[in-house]
PDB file of N, CA and C in Angstrom:
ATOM      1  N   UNK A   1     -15.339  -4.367  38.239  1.00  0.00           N
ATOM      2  CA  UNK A   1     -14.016  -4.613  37.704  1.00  0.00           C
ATOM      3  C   UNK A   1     -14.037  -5.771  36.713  1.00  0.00           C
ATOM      4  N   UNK A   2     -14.768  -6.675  36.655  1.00  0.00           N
ATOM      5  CA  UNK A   2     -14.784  -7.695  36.274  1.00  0.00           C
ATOM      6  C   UNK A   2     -15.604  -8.040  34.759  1.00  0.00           C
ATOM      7  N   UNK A   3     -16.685  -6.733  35.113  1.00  0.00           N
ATOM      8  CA  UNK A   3     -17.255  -6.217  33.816  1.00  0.00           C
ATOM      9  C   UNK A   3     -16.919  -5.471  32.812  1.00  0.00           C
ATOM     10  N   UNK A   4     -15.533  -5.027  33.426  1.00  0.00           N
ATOM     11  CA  UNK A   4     -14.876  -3.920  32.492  1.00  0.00           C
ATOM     12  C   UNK A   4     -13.744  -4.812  31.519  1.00  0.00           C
ATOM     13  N   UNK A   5     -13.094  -5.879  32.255  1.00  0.00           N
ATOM     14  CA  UNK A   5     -12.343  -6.900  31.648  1.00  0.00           C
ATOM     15  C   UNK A   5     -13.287  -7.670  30.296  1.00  0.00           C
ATOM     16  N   UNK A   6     -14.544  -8.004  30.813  1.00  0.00           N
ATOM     17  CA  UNK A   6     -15.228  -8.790  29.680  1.00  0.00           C
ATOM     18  C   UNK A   6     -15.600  -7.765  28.801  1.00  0.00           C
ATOM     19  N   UNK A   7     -16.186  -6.466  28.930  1.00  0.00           N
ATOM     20  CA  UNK A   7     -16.358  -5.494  28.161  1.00  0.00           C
ATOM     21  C   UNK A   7     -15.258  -5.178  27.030  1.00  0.00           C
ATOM     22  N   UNK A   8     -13.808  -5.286  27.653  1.00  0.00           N
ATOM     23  CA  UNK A   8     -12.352  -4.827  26.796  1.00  0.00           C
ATOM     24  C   UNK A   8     -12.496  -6.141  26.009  1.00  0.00           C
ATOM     25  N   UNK A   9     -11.986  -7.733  26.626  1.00  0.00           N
ATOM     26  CA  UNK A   9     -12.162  -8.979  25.957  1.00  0.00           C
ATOM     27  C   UNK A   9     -12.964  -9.004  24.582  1.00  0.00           C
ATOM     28  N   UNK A  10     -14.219  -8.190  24.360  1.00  0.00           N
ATOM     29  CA  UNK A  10     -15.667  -7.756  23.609  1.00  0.00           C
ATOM     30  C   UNK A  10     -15.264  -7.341  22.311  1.00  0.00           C
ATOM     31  N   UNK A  11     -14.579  -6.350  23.019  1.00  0.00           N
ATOM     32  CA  UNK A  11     -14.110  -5.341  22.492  1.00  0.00           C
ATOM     33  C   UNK A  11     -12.831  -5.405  21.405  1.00  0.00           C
ATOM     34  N   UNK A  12     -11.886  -6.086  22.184  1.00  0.00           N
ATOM     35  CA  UNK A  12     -10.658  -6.883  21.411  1.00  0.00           C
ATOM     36  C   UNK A  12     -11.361  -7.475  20.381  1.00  0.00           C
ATOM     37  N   UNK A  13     -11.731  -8.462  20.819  1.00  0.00           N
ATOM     38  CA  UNK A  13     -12.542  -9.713  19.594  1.00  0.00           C
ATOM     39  C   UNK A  13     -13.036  -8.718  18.587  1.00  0.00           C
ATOM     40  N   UNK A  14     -13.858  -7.556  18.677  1.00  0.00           N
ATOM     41  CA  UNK A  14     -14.158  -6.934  17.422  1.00  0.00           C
ATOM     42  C   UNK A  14     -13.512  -6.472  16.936  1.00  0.00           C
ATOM     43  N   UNK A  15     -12.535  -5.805  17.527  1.00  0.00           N
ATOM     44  CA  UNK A  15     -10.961  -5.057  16.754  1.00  0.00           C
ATOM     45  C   UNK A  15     -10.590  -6.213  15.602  1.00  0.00           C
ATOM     46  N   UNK A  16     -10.327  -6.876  16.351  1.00  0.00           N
ATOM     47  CA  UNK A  16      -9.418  -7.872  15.504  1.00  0.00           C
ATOM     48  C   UNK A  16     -10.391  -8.741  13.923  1.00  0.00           C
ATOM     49  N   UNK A  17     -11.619  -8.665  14.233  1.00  0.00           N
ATOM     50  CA  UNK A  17     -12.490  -9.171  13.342  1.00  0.00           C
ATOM     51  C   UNK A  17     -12.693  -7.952  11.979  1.00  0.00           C
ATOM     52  N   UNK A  18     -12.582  -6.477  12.825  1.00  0.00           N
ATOM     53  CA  UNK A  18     -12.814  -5.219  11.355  1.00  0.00           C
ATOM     54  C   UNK A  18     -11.272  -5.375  11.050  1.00  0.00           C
ATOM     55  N   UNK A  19     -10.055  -5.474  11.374  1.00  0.00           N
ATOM     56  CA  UNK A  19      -9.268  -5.912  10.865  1.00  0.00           C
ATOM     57  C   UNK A  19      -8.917  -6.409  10.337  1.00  0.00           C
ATOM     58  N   UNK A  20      -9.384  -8.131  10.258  1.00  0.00           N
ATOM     59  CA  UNK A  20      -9.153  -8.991   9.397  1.00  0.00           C
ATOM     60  C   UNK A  20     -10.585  -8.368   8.337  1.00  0.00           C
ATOM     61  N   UNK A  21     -11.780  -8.465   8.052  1.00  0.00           N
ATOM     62  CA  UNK A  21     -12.001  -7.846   7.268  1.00  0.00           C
ATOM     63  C   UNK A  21     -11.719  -6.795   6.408  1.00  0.00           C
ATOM     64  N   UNK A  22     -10.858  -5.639   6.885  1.00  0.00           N
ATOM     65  CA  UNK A  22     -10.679  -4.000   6.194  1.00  0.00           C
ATOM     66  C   UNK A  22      -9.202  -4.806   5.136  1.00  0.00           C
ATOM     67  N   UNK A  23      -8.788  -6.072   5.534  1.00  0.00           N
ATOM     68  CA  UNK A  23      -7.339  -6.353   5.015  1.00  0.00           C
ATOM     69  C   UNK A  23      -8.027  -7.472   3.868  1.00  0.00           C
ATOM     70  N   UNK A  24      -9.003  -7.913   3.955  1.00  0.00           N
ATOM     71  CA  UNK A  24      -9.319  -9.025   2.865  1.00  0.00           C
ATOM     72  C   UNK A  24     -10.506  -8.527   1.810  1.00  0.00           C
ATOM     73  N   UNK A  25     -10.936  -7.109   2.085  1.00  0.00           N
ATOM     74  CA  UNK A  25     -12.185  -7.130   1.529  1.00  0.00           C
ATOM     75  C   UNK A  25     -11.220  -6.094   0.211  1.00  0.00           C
ATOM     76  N   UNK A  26     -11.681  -6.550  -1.244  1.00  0.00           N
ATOM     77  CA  UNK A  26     -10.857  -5.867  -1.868  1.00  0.00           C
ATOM     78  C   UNK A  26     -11.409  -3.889  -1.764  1.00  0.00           C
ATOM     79  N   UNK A  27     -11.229  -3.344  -2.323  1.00  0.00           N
ATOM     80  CA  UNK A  27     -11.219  -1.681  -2.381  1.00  0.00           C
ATOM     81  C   UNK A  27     -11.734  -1.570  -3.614  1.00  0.00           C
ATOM     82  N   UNK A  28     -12.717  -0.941  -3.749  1.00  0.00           N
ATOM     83  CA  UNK A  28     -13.134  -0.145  -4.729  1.00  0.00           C
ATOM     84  C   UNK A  28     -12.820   1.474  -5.219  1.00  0.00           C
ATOM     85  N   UNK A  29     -12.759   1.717  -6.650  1.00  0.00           N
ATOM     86  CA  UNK A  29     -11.808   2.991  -7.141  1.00  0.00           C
ATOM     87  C   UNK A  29     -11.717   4.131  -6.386  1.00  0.00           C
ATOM     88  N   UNK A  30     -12.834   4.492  -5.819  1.00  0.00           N
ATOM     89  CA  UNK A  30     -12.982   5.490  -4.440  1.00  0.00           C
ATOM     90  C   UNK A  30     -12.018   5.618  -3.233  1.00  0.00           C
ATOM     91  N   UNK A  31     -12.760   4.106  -2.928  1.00  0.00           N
ATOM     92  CA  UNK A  31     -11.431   3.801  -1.989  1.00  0.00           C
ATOM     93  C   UNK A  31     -10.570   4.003  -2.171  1.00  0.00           C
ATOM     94  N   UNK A  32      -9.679   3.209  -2.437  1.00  0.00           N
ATOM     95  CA  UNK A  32      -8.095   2.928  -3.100  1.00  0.00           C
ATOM     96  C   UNK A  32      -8.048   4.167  -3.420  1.00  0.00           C
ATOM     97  N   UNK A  33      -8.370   5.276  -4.089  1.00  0.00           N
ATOM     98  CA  UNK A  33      -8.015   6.554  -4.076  1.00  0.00           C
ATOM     99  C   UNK A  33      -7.767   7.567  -2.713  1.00  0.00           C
ATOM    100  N   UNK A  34      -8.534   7.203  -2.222  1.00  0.00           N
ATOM    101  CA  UNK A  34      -8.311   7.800  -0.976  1.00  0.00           C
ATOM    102  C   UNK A  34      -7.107   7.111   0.090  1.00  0.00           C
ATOM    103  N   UNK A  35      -7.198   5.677  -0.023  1.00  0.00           N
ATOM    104  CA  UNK A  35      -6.221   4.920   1.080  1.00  0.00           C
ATOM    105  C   UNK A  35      -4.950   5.756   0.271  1.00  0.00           C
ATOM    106  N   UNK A  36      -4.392   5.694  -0.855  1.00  0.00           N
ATOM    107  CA  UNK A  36      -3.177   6.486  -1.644  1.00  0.00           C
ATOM    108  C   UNK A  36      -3.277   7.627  -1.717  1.00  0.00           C
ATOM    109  N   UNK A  37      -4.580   7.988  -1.274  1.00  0.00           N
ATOM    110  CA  UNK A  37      -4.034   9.999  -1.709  1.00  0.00           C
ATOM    111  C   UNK A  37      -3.733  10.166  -2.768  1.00  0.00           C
ATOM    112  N   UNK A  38      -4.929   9.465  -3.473  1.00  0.00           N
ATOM    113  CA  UNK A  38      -4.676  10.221  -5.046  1.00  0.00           C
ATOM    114  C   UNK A  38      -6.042  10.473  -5.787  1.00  0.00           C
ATOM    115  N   UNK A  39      -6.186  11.419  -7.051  1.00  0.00           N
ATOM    116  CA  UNK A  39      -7.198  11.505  -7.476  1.00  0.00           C
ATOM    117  C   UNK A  39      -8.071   9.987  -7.854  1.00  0.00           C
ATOM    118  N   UNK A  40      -8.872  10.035  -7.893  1.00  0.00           N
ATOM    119  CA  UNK A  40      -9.684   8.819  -8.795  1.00  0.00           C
ATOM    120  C   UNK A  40      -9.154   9.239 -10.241  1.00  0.00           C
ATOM    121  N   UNK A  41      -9.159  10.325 -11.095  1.00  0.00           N
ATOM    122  CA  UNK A  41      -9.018  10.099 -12.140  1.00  0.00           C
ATOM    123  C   UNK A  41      -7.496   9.826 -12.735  1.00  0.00           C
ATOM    124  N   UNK A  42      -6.830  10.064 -11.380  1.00  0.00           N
ATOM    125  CA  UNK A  42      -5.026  10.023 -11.800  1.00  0.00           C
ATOM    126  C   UNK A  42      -4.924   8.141 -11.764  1.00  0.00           C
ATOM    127  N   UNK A  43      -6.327   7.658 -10.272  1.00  0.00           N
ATOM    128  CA  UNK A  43      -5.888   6.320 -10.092  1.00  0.00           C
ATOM    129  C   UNK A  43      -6.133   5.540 -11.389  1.00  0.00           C
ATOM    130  N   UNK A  44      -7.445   6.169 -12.411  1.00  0.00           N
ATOM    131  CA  UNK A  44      -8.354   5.530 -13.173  1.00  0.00           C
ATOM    132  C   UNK A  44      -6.806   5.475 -14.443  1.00  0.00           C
ATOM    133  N   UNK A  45      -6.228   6.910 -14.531  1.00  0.00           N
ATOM    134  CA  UNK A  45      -5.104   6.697 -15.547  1.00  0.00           C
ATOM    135  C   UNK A  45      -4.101   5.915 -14.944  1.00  0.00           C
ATOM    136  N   UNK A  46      -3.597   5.674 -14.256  1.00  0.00           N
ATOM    137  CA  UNK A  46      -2.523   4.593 -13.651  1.00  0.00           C
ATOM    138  C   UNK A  46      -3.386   3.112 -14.149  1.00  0.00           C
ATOM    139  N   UNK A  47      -4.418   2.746 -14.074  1.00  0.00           N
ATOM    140  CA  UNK A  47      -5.102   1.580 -14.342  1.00  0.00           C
ATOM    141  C   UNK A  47      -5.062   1.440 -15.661  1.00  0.00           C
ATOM    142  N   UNK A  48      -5.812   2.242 -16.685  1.00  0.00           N
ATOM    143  CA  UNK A  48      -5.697   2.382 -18.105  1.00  0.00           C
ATOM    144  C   UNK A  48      -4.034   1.775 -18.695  1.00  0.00           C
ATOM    145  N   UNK A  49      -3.172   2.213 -18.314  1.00  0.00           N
ATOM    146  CA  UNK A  49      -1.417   2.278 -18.900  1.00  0.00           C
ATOM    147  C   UNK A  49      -1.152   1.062 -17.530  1.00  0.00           C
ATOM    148  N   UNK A  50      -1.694   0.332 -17.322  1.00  0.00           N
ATOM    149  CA  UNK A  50      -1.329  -1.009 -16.227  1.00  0.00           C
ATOM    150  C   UNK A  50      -0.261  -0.229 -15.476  1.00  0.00           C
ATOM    151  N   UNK A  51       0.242   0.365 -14.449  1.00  0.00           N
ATOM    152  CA  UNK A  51       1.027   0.621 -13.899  1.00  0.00           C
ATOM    153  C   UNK A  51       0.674   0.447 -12.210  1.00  0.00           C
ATOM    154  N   UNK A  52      -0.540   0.024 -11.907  1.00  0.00           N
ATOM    155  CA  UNK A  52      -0.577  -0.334 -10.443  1.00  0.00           C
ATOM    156  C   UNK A  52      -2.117  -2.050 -10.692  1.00  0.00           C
ATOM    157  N   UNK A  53      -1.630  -2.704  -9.764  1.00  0.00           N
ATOM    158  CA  UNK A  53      -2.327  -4.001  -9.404  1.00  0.00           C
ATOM    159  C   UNK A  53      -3.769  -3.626  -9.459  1.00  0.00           C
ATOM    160  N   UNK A  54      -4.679  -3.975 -10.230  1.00  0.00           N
ATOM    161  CA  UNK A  54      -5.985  -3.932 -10.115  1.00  0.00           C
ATOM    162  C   UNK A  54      -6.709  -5.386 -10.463  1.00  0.00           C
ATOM    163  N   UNK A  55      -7.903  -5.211 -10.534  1.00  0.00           N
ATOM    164  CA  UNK A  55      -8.769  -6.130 -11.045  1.00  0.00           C
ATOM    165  C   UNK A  55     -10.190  -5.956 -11.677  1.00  0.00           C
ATOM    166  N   UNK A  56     -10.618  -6.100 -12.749  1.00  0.00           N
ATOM    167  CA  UNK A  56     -12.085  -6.244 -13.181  1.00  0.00           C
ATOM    168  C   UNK A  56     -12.762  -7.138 -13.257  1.00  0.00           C
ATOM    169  N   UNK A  57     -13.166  -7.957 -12.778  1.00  0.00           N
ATOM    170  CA  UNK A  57     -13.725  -9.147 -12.493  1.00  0.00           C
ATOM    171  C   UNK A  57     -15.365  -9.164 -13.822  1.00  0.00           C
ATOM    172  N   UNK A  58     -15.842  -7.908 -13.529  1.00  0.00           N
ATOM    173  CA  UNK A  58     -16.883  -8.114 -14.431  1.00  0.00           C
ATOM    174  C   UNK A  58     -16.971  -7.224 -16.084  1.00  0.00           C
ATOM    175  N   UNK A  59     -15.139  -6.606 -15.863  1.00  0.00           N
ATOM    176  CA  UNK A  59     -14.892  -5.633 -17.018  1.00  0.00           C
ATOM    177  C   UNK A  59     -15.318  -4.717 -16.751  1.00  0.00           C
ATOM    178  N   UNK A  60     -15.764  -4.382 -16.315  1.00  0.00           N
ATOM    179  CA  UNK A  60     -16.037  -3.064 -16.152  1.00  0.00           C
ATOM    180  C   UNK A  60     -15.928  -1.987 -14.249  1.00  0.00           C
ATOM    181  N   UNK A  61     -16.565  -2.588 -13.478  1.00  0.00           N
ATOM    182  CA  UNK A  61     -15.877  -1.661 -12.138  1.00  0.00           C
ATOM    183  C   UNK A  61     -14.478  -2.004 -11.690  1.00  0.00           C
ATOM    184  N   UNK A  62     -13.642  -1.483 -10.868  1.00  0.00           N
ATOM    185  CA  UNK A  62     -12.538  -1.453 -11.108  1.00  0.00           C
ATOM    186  C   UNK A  62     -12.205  -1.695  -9.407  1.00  0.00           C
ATOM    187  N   UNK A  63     -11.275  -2.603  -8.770  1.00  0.00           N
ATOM    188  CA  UNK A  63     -10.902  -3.246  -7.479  1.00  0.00           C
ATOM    189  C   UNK A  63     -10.085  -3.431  -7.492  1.00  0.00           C
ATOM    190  N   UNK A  64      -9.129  -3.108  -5.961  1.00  0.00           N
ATOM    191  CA  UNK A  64      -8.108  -3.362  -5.839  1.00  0.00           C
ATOM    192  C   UNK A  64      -7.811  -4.255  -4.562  1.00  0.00           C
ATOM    193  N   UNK A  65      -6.557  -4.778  -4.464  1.00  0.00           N
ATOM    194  CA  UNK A  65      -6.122  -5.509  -3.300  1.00  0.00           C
ATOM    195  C   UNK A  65      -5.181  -4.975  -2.406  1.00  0.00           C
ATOM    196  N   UNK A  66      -5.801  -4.141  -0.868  1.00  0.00           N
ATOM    197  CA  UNK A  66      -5.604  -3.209  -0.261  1.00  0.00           C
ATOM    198  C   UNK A  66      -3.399  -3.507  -0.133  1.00  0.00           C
ATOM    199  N   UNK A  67      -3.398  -5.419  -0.067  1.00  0.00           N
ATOM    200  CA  UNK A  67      -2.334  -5.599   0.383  1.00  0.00           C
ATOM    201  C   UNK A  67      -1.160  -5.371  -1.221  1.00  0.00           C
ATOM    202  N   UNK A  68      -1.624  -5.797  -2.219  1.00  0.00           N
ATOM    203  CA  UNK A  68      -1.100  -5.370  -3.570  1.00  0.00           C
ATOM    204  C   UNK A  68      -0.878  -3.967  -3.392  1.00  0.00           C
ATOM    205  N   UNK A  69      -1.714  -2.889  -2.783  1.00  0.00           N
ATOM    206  CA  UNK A  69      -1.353  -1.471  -3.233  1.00  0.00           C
ATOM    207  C   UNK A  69      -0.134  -1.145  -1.763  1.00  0.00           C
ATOM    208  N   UNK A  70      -0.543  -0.988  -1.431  1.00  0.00           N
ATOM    209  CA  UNK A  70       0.803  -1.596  -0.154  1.00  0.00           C
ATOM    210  C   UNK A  70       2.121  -1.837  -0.937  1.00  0.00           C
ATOM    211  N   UNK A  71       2.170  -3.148  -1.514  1.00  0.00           N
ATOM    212  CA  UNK A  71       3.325  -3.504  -1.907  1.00  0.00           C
ATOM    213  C   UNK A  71       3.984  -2.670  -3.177  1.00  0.00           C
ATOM    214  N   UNK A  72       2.664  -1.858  -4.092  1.00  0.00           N
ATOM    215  CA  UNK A  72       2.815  -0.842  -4.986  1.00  0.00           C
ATOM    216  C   UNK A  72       3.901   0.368  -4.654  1.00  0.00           C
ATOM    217  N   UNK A  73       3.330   0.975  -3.949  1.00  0.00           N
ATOM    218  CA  UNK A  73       3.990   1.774  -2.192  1.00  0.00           C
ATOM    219  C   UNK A  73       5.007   1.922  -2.360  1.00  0.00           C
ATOM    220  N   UNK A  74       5.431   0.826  -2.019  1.00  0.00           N
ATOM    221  CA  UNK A  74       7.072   0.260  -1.693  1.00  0.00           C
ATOM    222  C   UNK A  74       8.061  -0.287  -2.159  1.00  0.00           C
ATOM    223  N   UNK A  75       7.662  -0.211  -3.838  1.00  0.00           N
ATOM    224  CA  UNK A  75       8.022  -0.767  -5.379  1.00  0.00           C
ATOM    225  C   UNK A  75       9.554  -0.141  -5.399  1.00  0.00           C
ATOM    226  N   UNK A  76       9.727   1.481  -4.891  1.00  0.00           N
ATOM    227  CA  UNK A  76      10.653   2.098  -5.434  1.00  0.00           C
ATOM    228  C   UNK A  76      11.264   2.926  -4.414  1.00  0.00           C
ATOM    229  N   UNK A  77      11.515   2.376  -2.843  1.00  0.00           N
ATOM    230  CA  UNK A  77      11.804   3.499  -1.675  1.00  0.00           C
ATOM    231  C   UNK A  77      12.783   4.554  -2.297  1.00  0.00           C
ATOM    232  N   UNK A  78      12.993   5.305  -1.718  1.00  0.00           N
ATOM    233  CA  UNK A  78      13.896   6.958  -1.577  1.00  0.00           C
ATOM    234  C   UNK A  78      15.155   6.609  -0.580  1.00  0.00           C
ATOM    235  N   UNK A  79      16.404   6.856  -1.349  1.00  0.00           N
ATOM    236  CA  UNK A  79      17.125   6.692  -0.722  1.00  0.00           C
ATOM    237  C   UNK A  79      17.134   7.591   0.033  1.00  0.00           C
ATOM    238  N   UNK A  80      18.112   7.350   1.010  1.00  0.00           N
ATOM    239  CA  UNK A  80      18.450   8.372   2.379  1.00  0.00           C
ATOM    240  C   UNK A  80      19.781   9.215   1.681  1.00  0.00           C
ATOM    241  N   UNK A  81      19.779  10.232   1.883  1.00  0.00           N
ATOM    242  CA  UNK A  81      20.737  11.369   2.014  1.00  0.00           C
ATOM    243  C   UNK A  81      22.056  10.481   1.945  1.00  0.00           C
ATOM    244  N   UNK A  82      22.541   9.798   3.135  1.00  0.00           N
ATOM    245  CA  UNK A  82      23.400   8.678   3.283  1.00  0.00           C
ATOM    246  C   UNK A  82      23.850   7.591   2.568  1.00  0.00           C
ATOM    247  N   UNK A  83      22.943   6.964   2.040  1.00  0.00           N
ATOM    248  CA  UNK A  83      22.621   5.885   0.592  1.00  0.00           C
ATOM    249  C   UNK A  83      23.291   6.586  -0.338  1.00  0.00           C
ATOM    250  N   UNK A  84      22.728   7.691  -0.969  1.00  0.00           N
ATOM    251  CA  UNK A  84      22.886   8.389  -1.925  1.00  0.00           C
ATOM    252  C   UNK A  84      24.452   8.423  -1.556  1.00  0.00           C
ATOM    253  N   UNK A  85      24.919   9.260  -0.572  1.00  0.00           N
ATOM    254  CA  UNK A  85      26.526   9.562  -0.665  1.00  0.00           C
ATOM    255  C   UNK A  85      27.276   8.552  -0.697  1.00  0.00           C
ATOM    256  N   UNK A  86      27.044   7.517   0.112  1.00  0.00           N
ATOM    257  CA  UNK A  86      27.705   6.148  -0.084  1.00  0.00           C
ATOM    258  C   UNK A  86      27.832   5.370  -1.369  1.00  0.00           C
ATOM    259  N   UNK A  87      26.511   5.558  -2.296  1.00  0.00           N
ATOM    260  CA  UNK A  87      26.707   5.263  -3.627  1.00  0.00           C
ATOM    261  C   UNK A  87      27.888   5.625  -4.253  1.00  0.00           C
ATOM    262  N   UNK A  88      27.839   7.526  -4.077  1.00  0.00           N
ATOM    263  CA  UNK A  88      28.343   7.977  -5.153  1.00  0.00           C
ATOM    264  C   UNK A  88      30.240   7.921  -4.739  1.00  0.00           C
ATOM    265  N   UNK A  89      30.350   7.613  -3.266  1.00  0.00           N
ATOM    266  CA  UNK A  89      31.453   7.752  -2.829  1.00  0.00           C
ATOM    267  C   UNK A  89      32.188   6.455  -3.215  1.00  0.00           C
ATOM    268  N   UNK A  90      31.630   5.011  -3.493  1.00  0.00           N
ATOM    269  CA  UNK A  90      31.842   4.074  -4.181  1.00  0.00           C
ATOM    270  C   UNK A  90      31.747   4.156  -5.675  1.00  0.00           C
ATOM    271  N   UNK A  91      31.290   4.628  -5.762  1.00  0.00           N
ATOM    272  CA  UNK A  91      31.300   5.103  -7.882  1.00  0.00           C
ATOM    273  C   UNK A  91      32.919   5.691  -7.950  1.00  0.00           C
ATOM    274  N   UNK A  92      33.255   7.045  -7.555  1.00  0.00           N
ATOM    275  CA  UNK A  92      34.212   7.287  -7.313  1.00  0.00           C
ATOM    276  C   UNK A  92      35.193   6.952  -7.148  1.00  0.00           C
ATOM    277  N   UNK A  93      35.415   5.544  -5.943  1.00  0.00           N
ATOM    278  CA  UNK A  93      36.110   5.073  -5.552  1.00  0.00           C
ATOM    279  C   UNK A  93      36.963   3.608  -6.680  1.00  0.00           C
ATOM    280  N   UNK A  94      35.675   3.391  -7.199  1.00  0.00           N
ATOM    281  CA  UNK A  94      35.640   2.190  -8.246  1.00  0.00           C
ATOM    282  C   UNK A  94      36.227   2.693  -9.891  1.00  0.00           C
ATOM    283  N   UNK A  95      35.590   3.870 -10.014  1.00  0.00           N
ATOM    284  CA  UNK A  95      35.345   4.348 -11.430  1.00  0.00           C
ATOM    285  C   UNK A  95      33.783   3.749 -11.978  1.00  0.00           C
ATOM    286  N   UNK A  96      32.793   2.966 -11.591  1.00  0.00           N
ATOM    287  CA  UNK A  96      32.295   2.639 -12.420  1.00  0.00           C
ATOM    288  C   UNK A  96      31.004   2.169 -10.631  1.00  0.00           C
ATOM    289  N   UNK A  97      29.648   2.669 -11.027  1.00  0.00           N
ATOM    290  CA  UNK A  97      28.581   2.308 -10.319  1.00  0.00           C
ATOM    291  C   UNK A  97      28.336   1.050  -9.914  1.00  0.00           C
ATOM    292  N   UNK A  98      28.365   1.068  -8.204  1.00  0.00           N
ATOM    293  CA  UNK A  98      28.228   0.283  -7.837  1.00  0.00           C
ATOM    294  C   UNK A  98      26.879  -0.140  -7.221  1.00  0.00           C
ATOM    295  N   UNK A  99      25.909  -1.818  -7.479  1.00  0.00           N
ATOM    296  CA  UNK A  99      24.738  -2.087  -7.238  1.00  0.00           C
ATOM    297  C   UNK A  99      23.967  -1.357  -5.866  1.00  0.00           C
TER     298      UNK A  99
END
């Protein structure tokens, strides 16, 4: 019983160590294509026209910052069904769009 506690304890400690690594180590174009579900060559054109956080450090291979693409993500949420009607039911209500 006692071996199974230090075994989990072991075990924790490494969780938490590929964690803090998988969150600080930047992503390479492969990667980052895959963490987004997107082509490499759609990611490579999003990079070209600056439209998502990258970096070239040596000009030429191409890295990203797992927590930057994250925040990319979440640049532009989708309103809810609800949002949307509440908008438009205040537009209405006002004459003129409300923030």
């Amino acid at each position: 019983m006692e071996n199974s506690k230090i075994i989990l304890n072991k075990l924790t400690a490494i969780e938490s160590l590929l964690e803090a690594t998988n969150q600080t180590k930047p992503l390479t174009l492969p990667e980052a294509a895959k963490f987004l579900n997107l082509s490499q060559s759609h990611l490579y054109k999003l990079t070209s026209e600056r439209k998502i956080p990258h970096f070239k450090p040596s000009g030429k291979k191409i890295y990203f910052d797992k927590s930057e693409l994250i925040q990319w993500l979440k640049r532009k949420p989708a309103r809810t069904r609800e949002e949307t009607e509440e908008k438009a039911a205040s537009y209405n209500v006002s004459g003129k769009g409300a923030a």
